[in-house]
C-alpha atoms as a PDB file:
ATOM      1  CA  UNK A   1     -17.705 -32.146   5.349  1.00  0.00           C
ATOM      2  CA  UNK A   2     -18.933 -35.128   3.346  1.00  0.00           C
ATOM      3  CA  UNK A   3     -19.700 -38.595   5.663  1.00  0.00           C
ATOM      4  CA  UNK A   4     -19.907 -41.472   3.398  1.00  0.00           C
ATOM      5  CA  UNK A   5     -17.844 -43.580   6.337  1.00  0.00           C
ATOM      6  CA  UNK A   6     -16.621 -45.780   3.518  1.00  0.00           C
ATOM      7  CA  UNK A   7     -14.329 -48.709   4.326  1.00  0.00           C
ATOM      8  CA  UNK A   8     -13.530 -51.127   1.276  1.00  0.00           C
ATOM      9  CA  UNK A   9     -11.819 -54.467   1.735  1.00  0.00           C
ATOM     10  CA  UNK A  10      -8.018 -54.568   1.395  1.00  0.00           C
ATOM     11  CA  UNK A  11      -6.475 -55.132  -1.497  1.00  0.00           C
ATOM     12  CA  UNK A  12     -10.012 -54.364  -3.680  1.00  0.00           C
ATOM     13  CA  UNK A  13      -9.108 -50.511  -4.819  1.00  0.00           C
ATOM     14  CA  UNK A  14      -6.047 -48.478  -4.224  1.00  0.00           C
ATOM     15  CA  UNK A  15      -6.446 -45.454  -1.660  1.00  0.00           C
ATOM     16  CA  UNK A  16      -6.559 -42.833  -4.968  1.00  0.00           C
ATOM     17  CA  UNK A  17      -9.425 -44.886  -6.593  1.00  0.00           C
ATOM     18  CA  UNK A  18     -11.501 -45.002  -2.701  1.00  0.00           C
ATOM     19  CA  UNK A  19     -10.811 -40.919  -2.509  1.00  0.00           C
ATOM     20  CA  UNK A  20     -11.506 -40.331  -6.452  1.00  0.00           C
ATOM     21  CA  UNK A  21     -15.023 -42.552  -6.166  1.00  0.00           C
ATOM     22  CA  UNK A  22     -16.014 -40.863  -3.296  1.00  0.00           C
ATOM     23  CA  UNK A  23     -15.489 -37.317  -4.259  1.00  0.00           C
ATOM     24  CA  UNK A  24     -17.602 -38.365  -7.359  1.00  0.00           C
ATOM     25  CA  UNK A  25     -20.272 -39.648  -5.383  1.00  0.00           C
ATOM     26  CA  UNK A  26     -20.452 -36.225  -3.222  1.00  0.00           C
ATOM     27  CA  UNK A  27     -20.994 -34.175  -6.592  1.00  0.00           C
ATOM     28  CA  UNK A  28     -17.692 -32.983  -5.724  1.00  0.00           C
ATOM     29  CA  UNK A  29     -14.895 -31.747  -8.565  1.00  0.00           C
ATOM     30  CA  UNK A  30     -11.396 -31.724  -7.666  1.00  0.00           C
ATOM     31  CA  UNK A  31     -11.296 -27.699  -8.164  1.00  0.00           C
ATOM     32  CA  UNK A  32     -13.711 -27.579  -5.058  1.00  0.00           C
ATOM     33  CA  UNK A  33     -11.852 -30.001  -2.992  1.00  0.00           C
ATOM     34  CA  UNK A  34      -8.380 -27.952  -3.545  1.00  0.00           C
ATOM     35  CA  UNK A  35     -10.468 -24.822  -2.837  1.00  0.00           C
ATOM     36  CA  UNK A  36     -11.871 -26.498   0.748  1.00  0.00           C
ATOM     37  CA  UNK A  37      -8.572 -28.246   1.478  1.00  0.00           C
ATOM     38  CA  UNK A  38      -6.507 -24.822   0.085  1.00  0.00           C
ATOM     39  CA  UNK A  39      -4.503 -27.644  -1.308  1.00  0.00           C
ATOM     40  CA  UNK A  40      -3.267 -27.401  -5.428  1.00  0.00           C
ATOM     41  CA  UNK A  41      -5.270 -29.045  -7.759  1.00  0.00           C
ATOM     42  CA  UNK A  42      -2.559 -31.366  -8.857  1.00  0.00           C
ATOM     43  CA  UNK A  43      -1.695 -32.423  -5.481  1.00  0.00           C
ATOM     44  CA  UNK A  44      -5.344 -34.126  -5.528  1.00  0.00           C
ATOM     45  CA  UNK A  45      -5.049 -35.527  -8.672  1.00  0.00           C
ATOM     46  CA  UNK A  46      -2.097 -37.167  -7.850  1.00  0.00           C
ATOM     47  CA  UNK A  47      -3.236 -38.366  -4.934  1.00  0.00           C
ATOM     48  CA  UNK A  48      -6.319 -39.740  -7.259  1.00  0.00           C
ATOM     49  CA  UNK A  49      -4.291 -41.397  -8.942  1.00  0.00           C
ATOM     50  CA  UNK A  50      -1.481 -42.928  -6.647  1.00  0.00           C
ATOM     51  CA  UNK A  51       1.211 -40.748  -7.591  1.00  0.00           C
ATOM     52  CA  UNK A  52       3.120 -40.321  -4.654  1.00  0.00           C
ATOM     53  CA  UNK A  53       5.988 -38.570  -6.306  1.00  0.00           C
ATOM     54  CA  UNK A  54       3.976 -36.265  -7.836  1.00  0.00           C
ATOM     55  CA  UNK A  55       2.666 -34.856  -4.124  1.00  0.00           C
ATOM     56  CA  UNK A  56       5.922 -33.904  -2.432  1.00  0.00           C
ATOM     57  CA  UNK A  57       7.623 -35.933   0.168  1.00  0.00           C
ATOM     58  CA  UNK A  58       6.499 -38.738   2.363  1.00  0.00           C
ATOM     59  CA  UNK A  59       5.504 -36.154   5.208  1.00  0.00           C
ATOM     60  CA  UNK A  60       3.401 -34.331   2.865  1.00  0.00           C
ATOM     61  CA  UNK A  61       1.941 -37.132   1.083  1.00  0.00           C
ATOM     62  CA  UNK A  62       0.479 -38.775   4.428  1.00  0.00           C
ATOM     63  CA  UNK A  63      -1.142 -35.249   6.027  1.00  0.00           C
ATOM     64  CA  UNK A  64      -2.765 -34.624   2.679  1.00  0.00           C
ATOM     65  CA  UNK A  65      -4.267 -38.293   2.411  1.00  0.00           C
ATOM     66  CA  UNK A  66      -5.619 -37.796   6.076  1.00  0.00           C
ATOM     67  CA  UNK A  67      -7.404 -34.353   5.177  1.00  0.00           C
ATOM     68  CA  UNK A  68      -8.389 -35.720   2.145  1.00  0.00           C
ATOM     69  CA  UNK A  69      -9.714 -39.008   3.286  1.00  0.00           C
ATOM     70  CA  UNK A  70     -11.374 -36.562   6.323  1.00  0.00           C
ATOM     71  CA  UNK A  71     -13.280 -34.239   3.642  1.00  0.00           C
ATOM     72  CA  UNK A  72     -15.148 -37.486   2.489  1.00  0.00           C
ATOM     73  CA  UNK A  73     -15.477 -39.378   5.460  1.00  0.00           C
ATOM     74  CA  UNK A  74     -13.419 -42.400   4.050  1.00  0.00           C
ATOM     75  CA  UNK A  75     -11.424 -44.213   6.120  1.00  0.00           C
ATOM     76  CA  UNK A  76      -7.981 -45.320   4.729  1.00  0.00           C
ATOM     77  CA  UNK A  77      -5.459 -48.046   5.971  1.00  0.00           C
ATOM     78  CA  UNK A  78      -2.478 -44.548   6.446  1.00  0.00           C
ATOM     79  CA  UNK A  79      -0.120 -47.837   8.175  1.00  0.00           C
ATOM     80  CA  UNK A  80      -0.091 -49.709   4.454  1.00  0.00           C
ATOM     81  CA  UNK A  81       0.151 -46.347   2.621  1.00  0.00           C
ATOM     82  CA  UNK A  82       2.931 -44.960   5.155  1.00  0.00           C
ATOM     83  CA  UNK A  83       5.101 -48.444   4.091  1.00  0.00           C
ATOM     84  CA  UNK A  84       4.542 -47.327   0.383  1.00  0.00           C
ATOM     85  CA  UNK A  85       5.058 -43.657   0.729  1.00  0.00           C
ATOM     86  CA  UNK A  86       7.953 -44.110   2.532  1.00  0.00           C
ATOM     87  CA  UNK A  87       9.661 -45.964  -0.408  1.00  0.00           C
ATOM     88  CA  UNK A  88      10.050 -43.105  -1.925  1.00  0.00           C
ATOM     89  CA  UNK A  89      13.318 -41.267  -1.305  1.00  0.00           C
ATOM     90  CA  UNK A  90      13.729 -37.750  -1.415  1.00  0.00           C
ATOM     91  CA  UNK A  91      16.082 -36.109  -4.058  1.00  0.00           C
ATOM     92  CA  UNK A  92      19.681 -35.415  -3.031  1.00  0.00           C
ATOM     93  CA  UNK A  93      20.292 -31.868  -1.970  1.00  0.00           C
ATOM     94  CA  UNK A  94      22.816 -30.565  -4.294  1.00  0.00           C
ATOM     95  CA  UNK A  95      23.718 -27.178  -4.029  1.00  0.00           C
ATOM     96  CA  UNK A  96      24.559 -24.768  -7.288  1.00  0.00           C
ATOM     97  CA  UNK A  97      25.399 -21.841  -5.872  1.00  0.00           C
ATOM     98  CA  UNK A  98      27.171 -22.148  -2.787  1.00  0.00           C
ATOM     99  CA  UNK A  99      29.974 -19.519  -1.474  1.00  0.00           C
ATOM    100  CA  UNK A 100      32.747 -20.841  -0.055  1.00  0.00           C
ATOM    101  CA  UNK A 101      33.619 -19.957   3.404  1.00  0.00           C
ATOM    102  CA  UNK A 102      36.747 -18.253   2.465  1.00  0.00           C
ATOM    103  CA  UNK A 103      35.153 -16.355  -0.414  1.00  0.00           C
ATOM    104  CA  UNK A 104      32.360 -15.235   2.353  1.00  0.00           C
ATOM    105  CA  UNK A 105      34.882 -14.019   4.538  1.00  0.00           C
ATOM    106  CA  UNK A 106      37.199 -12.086   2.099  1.00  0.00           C
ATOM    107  CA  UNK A 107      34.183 -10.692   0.911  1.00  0.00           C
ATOM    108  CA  UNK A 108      33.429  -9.386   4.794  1.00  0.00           C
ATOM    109  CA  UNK A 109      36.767  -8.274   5.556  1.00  0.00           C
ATOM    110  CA  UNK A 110      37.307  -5.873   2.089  1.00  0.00           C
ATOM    111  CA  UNK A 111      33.817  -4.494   3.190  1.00  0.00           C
ATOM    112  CA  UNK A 112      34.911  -3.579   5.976  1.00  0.00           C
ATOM    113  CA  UNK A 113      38.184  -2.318   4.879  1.00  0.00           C
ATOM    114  CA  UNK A 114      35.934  -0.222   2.846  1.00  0.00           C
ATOM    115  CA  UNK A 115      34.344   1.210   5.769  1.00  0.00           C
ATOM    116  CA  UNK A 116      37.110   1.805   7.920  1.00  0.00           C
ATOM    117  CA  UNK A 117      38.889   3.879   4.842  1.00  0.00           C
ATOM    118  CA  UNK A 118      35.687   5.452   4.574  1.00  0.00           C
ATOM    119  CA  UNK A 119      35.278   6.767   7.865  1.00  0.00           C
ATOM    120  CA  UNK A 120      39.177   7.692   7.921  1.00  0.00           C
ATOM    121  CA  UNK A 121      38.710  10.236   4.996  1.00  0.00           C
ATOM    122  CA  UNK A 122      36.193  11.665   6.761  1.00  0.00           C
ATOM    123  CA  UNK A 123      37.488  11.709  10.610  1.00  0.00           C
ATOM    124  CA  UNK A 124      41.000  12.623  10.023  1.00  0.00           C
ATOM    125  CA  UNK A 125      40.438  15.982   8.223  1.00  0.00           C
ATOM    126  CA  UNK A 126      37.976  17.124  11.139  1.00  0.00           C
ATOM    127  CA  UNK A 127      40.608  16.116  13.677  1.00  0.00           C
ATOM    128  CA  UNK A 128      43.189  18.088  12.034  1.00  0.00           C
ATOM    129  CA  UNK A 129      40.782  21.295  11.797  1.00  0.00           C
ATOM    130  CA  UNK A 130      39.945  21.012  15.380  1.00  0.00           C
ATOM    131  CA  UNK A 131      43.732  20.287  16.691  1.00  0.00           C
ATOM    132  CA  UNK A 132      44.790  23.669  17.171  1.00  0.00           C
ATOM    133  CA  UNK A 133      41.730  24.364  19.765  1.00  0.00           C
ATOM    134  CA  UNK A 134      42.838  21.639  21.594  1.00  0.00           C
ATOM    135  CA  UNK A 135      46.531  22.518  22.182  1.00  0.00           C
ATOM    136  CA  UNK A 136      46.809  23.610  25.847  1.00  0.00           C
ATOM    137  CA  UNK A 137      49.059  26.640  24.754  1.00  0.00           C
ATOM    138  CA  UNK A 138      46.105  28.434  23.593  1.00  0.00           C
ATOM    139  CA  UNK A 139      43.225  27.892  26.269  1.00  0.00           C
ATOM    140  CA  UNK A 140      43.417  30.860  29.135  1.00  0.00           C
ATOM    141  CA  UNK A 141      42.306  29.848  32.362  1.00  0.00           C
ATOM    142  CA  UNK A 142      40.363  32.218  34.494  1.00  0.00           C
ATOM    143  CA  UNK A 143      39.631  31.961  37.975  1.00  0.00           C
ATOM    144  CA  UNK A 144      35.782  31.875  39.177  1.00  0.00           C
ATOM    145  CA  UNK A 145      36.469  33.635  42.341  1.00  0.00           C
ATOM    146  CA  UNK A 146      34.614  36.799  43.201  1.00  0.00           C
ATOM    147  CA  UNK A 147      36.845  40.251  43.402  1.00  0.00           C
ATOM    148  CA  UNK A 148      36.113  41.666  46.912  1.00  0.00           C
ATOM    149  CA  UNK A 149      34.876  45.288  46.539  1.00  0.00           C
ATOM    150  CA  UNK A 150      35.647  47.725  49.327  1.00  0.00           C
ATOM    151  CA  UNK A 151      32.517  49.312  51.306  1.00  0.00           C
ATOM    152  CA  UNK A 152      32.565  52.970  50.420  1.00  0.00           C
ATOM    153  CA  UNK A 153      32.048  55.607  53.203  1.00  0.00           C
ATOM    154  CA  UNK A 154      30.729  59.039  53.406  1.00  0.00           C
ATOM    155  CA  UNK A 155      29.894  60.615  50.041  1.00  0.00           C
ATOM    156  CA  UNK A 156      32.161  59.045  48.292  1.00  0.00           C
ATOM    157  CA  UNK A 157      30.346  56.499  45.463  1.00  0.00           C
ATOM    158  CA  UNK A 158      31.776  52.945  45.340  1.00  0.00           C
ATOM    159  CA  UNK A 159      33.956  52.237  42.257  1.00  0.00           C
ATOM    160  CA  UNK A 160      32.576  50.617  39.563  1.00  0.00           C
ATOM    161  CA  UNK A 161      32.910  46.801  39.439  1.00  0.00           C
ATOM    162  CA  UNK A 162      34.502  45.304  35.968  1.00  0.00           C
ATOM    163  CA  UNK A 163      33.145  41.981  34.871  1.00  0.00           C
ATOM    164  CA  UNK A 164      36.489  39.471  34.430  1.00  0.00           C
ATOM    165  CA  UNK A 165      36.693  38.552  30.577  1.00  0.00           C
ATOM    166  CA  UNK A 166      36.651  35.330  30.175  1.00  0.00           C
ATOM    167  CA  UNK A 167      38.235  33.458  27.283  1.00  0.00           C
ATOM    168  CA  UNK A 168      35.682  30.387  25.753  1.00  0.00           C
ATOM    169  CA  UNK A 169      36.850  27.388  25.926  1.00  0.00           C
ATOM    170  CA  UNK A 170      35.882  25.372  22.752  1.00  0.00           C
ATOM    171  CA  UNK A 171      35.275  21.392  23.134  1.00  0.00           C
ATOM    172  CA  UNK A 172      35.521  18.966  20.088  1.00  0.00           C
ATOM    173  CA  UNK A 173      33.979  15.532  20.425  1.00  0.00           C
ATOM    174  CA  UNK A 174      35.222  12.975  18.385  1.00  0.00           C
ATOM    175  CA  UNK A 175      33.403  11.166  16.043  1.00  0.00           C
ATOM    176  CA  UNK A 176      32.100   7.633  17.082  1.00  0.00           C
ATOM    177  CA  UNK A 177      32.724   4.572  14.697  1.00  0.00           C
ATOM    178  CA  UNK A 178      30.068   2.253  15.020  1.00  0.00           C
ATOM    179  CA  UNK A 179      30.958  -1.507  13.811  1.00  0.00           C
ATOM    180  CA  UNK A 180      28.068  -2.720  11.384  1.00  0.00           C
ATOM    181  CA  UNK A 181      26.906  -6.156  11.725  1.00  0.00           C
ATOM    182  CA  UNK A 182      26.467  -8.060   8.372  1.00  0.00           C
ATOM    183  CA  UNK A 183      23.688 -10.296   8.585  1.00  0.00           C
ATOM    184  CA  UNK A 184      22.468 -12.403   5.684  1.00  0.00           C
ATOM    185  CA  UNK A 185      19.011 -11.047   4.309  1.00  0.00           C
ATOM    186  CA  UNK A 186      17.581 -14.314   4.355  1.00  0.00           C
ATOM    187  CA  UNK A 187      18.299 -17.270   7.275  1.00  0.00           C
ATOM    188  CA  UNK A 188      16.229 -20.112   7.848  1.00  0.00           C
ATOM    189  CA  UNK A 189      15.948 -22.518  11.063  1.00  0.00           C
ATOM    190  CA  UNK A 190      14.298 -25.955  10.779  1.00  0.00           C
ATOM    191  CA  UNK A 191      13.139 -26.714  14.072  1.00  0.00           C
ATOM    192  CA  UNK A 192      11.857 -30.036  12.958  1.00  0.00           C
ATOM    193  CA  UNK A 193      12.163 -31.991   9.688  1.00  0.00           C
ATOM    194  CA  UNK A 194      10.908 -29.964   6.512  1.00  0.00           C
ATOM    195  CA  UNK A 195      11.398 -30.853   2.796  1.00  0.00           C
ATOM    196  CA  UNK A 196      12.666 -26.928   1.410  1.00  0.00           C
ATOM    197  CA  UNK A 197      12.637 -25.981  -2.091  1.00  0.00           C
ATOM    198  CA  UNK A 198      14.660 -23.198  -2.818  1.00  0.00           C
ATOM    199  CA  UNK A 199      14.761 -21.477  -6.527  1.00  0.00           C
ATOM    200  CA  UNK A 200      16.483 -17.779  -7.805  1.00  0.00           C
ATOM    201  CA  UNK A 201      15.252 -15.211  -9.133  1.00  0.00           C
ATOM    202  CA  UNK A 202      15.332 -16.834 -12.640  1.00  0.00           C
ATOM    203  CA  UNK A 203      13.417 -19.474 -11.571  1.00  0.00           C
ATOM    204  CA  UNK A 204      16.354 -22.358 -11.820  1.00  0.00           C
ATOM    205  CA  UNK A 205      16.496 -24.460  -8.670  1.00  0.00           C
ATOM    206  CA  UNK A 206      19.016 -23.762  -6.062  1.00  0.00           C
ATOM    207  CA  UNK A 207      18.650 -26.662  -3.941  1.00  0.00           C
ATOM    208  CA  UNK A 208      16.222 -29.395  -3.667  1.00  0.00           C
ATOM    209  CA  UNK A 209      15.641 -32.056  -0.325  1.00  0.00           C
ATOM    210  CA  UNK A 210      14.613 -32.908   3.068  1.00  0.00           C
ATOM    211  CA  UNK A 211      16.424 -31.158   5.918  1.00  0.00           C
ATOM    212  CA  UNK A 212      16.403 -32.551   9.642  1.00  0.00           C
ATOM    213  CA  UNK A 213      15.889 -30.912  12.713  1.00  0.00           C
ATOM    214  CA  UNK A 214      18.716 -28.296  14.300  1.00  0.00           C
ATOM    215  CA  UNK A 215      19.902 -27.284  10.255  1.00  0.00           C
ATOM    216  CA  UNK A 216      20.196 -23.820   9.160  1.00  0.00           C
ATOM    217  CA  UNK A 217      20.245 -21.903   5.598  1.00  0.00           C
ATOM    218  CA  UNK A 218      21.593 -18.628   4.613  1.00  0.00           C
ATOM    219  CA  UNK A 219      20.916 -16.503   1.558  1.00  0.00           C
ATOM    220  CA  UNK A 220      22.606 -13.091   0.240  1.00  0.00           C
ATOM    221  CA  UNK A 221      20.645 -10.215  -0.899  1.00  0.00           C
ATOM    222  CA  UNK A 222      19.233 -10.988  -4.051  1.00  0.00           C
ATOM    223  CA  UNK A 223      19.907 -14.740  -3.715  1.00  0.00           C
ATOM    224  CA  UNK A 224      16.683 -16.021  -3.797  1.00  0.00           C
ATOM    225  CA  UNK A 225      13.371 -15.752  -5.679  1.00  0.00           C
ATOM    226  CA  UNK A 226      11.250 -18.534  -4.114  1.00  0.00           C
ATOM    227  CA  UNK A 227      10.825 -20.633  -1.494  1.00  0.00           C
ATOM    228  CA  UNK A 228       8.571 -23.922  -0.840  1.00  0.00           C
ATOM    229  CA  UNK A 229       8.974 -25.485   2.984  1.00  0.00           C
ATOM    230  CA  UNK A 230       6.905 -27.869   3.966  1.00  0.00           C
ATOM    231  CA  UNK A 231       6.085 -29.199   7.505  1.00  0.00           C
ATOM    232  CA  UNK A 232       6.222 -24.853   7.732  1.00  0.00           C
ATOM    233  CA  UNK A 233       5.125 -24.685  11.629  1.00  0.00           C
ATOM    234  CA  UNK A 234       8.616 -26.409  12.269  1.00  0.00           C
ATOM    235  CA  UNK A 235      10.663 -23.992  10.456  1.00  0.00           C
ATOM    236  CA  UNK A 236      11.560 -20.522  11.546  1.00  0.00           C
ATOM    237  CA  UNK A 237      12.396 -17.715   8.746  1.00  0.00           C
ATOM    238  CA  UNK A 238      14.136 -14.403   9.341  1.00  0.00           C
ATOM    239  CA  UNK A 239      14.419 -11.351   7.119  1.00  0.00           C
ATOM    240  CA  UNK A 240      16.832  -8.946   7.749  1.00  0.00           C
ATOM    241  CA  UNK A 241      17.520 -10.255  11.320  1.00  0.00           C
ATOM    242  CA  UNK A 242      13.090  -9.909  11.591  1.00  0.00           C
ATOM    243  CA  UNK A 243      11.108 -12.651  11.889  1.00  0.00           C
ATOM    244  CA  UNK A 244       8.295 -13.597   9.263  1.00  0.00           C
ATOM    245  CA  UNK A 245       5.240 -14.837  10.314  1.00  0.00           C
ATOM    246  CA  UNK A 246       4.389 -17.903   7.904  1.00  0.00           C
ATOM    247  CA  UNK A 247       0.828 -18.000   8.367  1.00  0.00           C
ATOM    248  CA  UNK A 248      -0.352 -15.500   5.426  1.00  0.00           C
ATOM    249  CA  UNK A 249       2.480 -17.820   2.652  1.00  0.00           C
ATOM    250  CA  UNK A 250       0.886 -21.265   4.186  1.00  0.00           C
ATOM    251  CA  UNK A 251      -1.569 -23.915   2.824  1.00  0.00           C
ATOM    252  CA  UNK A 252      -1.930 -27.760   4.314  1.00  0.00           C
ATOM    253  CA  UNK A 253       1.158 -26.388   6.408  1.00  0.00           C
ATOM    254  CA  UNK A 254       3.193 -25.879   3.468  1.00  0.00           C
ATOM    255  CA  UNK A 255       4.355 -22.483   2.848  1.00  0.00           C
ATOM    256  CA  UNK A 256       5.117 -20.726  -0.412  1.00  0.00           C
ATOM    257  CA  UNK A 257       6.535 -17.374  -0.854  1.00  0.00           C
ATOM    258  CA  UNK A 258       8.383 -15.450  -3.439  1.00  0.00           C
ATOM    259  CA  UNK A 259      10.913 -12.570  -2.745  1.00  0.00           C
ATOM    260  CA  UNK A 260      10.376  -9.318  -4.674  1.00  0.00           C
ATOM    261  CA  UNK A 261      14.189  -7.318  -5.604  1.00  0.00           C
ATOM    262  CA  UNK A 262      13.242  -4.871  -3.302  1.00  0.00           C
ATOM    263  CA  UNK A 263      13.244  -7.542  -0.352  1.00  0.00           C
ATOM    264  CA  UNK A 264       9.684  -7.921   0.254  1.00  0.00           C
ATOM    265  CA  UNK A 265       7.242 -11.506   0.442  1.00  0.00           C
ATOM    266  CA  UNK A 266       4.335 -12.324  -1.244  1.00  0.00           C
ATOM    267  CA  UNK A 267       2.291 -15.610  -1.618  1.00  0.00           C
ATOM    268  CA  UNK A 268       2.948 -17.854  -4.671  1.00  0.00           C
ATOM    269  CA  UNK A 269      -0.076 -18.354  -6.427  1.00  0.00           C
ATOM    270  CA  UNK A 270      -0.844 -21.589  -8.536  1.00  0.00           C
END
């Protein structure tokens, strides 16, 4: 890490120019400080040059001034900057391709009107070949007890002992219905407040905006192509009812991620 310990006098240079200079002065390019901070090289240029807009939302914009003003041992005034930054406000989230709930739930109930036919076809003919085993007109009931043989005397050999036939009885079980649980492939839990970016598979956006703590998302199979959430160690993402580990999508606790059509992640890369 670079220590210039750097501290100009308000109101002289803006808090892109203080970074930008001192990067220069440590023979440093902006390609090597977005490698060290694993933060995109157009997130340092706009924090070069002021653009707040340009570097996410007002929680991102003040973490990645503090690593950045860390990296190069300048100190910055982040209670001026936080007034500025937090002029900006975040973009309304608009959903453009929300289900309605009724939709949803039609959707849920022919599926499993699907099912249940499903399993009918199947069940009913088995029932009806196994009915006739089952009628009580046809099993024979034999007793278990033990015919008493007589002791023979003298020379004369003791009869020969018959073995009682015994009719099988034949059991059926009936099939077990089991009642599937539809669960959304994708579900997301902010646990704290997180700007989200969410685009399909296209690439068009879906929705757009800072969440607050205790809010959910949903997504179908197929739904979505990318994801952005920043503020990532707040928010908790499940696949498939699994959770996903974050860590390996995540840079400057922002975490990127794509989804494949075959439902797996992998890392956006810049």
């Amino acid at each position: 890490m670079m220590q210039s310990n750097e501290i100009a006098p308000d109101g002289v240079d803006s808090c892109g120019t203080r970074l930008k200079q001192a990067r220069e002065r440590a023979g440093l390019s902006q390609e090597e400080v977005s490698a060290r901070l694993k933060m995109p090289v157009r997130v340092v240029r706009a924090l070069e040059s002021d653009d707040w807009s340009q570097a996410g939302a007002p929680v991102f914009v003040r973490g990645q001034l503090r690593s950045y003003s860390r990296l190069l041992g300048v100190e910055l005034d982040l209670d001026s900057v936080q007034q500025e930054v937090g002029s900006i406000a975040p973009s309304e989230l608009v959903s453009h391709s929300h289900t309605p709930r009724y939709q949803r739930m039609f959707e849920h109930a022919t599926r499993r009107a699907v099912y249940i036919a499903i399993t009918a076809v199947i069940a009913v003919p088995v029932w009806l070949a196994t009915r006739p085993h089952l009628s009580n007109d046809d099993l024979n009931v034999q007793s278990l007890d033990v015919q008493t043989v007589p002791v023979a005397t003298g020379n004369t050999p003791p009869p020969a002992r018959k073995a009682p036939e015994r009719t099988p009885l034949i059991a059926s079980m009936g099939t077990m219905r089991s009642t599937a649980v539809e669960a959304p492939e994708l579900a997301i839990t902010f646990n704290g407040e997180s700007w989200v970016q969410v685009f399909d598979a296209d690439g068009d956006k879906l929705e757009q905006g800072l969440l607050a703590k205790g809010e959910r998302r949903s997504y179908d199979e197929g739904e979505v192509g990318r994801l952005v959430l920043g503020n990532a160690s707040a928010v908790e993402v499940r696949r498939d009812g699994e959770l996903v580990d974050l860590a390996p999508f995540s840079r400057a606790n922002v975490a990127r991620f794509t989804l494949s059509s075959d439902g797996s992640l992998a890392p956006v890369v810049d």
